[in-house]
C-alpha atoms as a PDB file:
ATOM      1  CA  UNK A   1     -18.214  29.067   3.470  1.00  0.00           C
ATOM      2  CA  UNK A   2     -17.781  25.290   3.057  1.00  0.00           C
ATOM      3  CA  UNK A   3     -17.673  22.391   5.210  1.00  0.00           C
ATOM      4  CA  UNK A   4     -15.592  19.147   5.923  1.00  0.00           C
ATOM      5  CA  UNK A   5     -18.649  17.559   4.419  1.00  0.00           C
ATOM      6  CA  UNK A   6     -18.522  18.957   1.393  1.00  0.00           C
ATOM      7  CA  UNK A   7     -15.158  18.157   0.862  1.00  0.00           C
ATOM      8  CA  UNK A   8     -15.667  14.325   0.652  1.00  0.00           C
ATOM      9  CA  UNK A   9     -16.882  14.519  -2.857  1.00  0.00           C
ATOM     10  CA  UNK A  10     -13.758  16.472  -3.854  1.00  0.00           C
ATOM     11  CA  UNK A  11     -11.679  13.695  -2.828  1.00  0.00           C
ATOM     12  CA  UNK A  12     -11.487  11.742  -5.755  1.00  0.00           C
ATOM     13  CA  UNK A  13     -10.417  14.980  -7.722  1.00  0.00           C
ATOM     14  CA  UNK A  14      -7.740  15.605  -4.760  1.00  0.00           C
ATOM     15  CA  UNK A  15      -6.171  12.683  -5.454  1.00  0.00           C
ATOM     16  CA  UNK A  16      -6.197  12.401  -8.933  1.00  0.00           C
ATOM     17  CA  UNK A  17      -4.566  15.694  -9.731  1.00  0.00           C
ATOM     18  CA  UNK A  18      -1.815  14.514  -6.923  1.00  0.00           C
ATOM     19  CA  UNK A  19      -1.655  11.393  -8.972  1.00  0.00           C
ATOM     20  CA  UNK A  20      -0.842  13.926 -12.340  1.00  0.00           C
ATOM     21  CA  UNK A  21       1.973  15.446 -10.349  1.00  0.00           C
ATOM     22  CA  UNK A  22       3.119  11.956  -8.925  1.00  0.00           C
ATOM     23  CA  UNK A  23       3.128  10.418 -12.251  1.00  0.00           C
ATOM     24  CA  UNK A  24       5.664  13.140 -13.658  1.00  0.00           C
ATOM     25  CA  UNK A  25       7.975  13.231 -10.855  1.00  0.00           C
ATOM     26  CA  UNK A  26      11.128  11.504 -12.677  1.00  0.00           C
ATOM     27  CA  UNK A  27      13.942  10.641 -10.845  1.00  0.00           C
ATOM     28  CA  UNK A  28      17.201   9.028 -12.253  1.00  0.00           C
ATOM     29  CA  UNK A  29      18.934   5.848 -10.666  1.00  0.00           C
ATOM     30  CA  UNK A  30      20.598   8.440  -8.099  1.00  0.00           C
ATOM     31  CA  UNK A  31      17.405  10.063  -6.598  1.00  0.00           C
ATOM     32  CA  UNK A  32      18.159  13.144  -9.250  1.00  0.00           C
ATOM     33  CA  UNK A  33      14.787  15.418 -11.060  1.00  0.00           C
ATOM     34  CA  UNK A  34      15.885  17.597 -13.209  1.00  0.00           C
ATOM     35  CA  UNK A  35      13.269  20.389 -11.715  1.00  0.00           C
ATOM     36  CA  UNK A  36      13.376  18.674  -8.009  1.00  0.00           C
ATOM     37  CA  UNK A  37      16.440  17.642  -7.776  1.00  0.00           C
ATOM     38  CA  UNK A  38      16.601  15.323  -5.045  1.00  0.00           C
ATOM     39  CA  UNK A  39      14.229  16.706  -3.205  1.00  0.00           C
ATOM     40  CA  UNK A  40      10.445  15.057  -2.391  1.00  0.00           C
ATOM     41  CA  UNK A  41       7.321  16.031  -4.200  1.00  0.00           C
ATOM     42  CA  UNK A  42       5.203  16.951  -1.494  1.00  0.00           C
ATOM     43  CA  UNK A  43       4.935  20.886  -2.542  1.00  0.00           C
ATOM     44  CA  UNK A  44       3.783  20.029  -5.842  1.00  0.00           C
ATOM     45  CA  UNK A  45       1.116  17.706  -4.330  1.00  0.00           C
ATOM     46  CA  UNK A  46       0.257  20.408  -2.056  1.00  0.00           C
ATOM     47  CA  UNK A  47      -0.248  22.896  -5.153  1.00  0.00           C
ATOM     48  CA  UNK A  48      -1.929  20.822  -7.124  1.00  0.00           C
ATOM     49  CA  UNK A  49      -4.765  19.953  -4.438  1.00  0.00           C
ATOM     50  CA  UNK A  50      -5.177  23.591  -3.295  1.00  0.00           C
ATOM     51  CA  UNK A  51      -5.728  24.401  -7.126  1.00  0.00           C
ATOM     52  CA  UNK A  52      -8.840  21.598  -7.152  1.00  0.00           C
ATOM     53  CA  UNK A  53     -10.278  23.352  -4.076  1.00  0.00           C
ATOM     54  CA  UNK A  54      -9.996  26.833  -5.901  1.00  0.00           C
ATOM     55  CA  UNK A  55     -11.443  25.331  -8.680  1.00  0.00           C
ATOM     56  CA  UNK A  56     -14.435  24.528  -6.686  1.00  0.00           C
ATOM     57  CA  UNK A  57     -14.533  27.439  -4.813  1.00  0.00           C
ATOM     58  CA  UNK A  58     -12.543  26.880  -1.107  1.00  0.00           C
ATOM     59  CA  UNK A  59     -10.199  29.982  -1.247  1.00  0.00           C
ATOM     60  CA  UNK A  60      -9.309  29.926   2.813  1.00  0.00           C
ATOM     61  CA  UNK A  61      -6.790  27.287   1.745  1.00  0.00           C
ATOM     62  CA  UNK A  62      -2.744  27.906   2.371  1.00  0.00           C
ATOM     63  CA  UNK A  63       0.192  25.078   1.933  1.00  0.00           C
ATOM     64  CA  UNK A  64       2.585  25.280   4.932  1.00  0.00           C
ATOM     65  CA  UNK A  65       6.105  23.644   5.626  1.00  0.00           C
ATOM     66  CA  UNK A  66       6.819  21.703   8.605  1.00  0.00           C
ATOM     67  CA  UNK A  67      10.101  20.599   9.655  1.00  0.00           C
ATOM     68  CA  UNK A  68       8.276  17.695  12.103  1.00  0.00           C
ATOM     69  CA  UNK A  69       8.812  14.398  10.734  1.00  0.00           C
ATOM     70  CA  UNK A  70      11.753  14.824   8.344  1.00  0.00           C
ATOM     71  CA  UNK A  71      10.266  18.232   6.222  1.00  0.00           C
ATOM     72  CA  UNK A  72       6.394  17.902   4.363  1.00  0.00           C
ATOM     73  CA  UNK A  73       3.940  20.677   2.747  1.00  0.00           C
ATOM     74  CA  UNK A  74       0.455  19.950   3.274  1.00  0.00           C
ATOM     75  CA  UNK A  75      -2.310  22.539   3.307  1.00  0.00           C
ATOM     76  CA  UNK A  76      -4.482  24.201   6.337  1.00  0.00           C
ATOM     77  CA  UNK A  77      -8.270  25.077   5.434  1.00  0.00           C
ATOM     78  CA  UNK A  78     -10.491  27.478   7.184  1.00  0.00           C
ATOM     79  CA  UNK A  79     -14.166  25.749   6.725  1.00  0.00           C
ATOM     80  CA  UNK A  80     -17.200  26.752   8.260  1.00  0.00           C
ATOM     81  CA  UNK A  81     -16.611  23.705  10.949  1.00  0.00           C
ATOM     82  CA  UNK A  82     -13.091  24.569  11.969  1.00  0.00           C
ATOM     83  CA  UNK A  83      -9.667  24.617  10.562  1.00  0.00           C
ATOM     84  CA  UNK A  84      -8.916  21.314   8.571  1.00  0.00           C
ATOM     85  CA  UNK A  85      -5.636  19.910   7.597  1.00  0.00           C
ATOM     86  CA  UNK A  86      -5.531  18.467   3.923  1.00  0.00           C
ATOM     87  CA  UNK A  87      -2.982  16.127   3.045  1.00  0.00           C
ATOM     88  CA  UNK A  88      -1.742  12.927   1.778  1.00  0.00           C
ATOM     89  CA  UNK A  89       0.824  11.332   4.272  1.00  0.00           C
ATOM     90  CA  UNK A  90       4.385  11.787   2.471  1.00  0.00           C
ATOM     91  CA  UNK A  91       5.200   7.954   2.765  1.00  0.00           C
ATOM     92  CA  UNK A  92       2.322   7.204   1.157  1.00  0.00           C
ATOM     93  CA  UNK A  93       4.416   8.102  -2.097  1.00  0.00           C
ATOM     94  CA  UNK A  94       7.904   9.167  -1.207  1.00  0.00           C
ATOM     95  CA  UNK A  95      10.609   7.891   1.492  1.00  0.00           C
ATOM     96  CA  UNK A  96      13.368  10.269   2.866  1.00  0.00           C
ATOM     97  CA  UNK A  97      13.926  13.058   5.086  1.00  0.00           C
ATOM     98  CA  UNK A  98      14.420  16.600   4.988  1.00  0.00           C
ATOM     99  CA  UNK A  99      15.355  17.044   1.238  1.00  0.00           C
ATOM    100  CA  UNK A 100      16.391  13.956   0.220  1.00  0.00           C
ATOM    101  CA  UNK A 101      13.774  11.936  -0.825  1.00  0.00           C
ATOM    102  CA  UNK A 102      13.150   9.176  -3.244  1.00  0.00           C
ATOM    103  CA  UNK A 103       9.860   8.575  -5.210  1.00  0.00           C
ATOM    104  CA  UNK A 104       7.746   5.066  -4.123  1.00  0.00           C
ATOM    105  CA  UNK A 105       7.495   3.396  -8.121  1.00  0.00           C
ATOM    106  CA  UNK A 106       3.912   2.249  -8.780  1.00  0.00           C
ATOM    107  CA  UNK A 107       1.982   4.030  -6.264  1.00  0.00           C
ATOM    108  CA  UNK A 108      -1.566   4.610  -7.386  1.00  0.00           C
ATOM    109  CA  UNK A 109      -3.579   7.213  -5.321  1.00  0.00           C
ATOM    110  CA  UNK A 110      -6.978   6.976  -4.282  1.00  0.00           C
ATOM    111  CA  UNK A 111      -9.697   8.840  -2.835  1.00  0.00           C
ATOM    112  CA  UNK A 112      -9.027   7.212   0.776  1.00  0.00           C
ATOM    113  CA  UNK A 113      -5.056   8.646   0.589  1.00  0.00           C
ATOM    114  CA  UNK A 114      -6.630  12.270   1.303  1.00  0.00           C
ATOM    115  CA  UNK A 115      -6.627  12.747   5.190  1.00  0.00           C
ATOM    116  CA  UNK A 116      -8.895  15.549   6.663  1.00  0.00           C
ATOM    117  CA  UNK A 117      -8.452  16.382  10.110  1.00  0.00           C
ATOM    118  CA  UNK A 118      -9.929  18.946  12.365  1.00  0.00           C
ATOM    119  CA  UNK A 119      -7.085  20.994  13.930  1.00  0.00           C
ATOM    120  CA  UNK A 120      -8.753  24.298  15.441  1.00  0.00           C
ATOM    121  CA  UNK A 121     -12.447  25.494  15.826  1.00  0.00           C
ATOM    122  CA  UNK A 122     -14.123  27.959  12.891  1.00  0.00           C
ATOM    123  CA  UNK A 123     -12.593  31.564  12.743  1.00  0.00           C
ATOM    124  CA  UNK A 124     -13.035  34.341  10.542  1.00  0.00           C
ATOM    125  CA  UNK A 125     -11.073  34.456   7.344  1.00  0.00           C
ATOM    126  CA  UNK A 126      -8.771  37.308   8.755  1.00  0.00           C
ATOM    127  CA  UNK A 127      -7.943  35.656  11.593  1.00  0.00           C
ATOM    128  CA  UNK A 128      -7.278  32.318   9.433  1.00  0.00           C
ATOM    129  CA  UNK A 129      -4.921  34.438   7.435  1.00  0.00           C
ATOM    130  CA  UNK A 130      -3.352  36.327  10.142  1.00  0.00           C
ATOM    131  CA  UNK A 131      -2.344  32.918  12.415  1.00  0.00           C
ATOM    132  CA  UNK A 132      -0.946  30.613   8.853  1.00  0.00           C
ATOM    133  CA  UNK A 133      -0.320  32.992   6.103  1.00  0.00           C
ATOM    134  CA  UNK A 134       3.563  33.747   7.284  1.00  0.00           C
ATOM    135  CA  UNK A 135       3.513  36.654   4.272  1.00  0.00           C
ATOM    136  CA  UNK A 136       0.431  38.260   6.180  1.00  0.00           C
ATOM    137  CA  UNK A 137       0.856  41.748   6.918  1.00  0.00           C
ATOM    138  CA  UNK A 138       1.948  42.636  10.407  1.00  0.00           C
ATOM    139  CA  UNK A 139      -0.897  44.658  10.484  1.00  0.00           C
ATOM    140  CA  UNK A 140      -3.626  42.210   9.427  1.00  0.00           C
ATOM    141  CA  UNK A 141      -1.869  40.225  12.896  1.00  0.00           C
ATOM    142  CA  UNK A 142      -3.295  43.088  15.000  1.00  0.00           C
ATOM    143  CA  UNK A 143      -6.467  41.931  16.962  1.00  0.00           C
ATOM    144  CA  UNK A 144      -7.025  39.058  15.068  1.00  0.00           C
ATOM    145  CA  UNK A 145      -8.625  36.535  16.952  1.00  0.00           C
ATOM    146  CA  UNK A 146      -9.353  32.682  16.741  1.00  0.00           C
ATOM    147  CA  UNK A 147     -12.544  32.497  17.676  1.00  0.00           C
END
């Protein structure tokens, strides 16, 4: 399993393949994407990130939707130090709410726009699955523990 620290030379890659999704987000004068509509990109930026950890081998890696501060996708990892956040704060490249957003023109993402933080101590990949993966079985809930 790997750590926080091993995720600091991904970061670069994290952001650039954010940047590839960024960079062909096109909205119209009226907020309008033909495949978003007016909606924010922060799914697609969550995607494309948990596909660069795949690629490199982190599979305990799940995008989840949060309605706290105005509706954003960002991913939870399970790493051998604890359960990690992965994200890139949405204002960083969008402004809105809910799902009405508008895309920030010229933003240019770097390896310091991908924010890891520490959110609950290492647990077994079942237990991961079982307390984020809403489309877990009810039965893979049973007994699972956090620590």
């Amino acid at each position: 399993m790997f750590s926080s620290v091993e995720i600091a030379p991904l970061r670069a890659a994290l952001a650039a393949s954010a940047q590839t999704v960024l960079d062909g987000w096109q909205q119209d004068e009226q907020g309008w994407d033909e495949e978003l509509g007016q909606g924010g990109a922060c799914q697609d930026v969550a995607n494309a990130m948990q596909e660069v950890l795949a690629a490199n081998g982190i599979e305990d890696c799940l995008a989840l939707f949060t309605e706290f501060d105005g509706g954003h996708v960002f991913l939870v990892v399970n790493l051998s130090d604890g359960v990690f956040t992965l994200d890139i704060a949405p204002s960083t490249y969008e402004s809105g709410a809910g799902y009405v957003w508008r895309k920030r023109e010229g933003v240019v993402l770097g390896p310091g726009d991908i924010h890891l933080s520490r959110i609950e101590p290492p647990m077994s990949p079942e237990a991961f699955r079982a307390r984020y993966d809403e489309n877990a079985p009810a039965d893979d809930l049973a007994g699972a523990s956090c620590f």
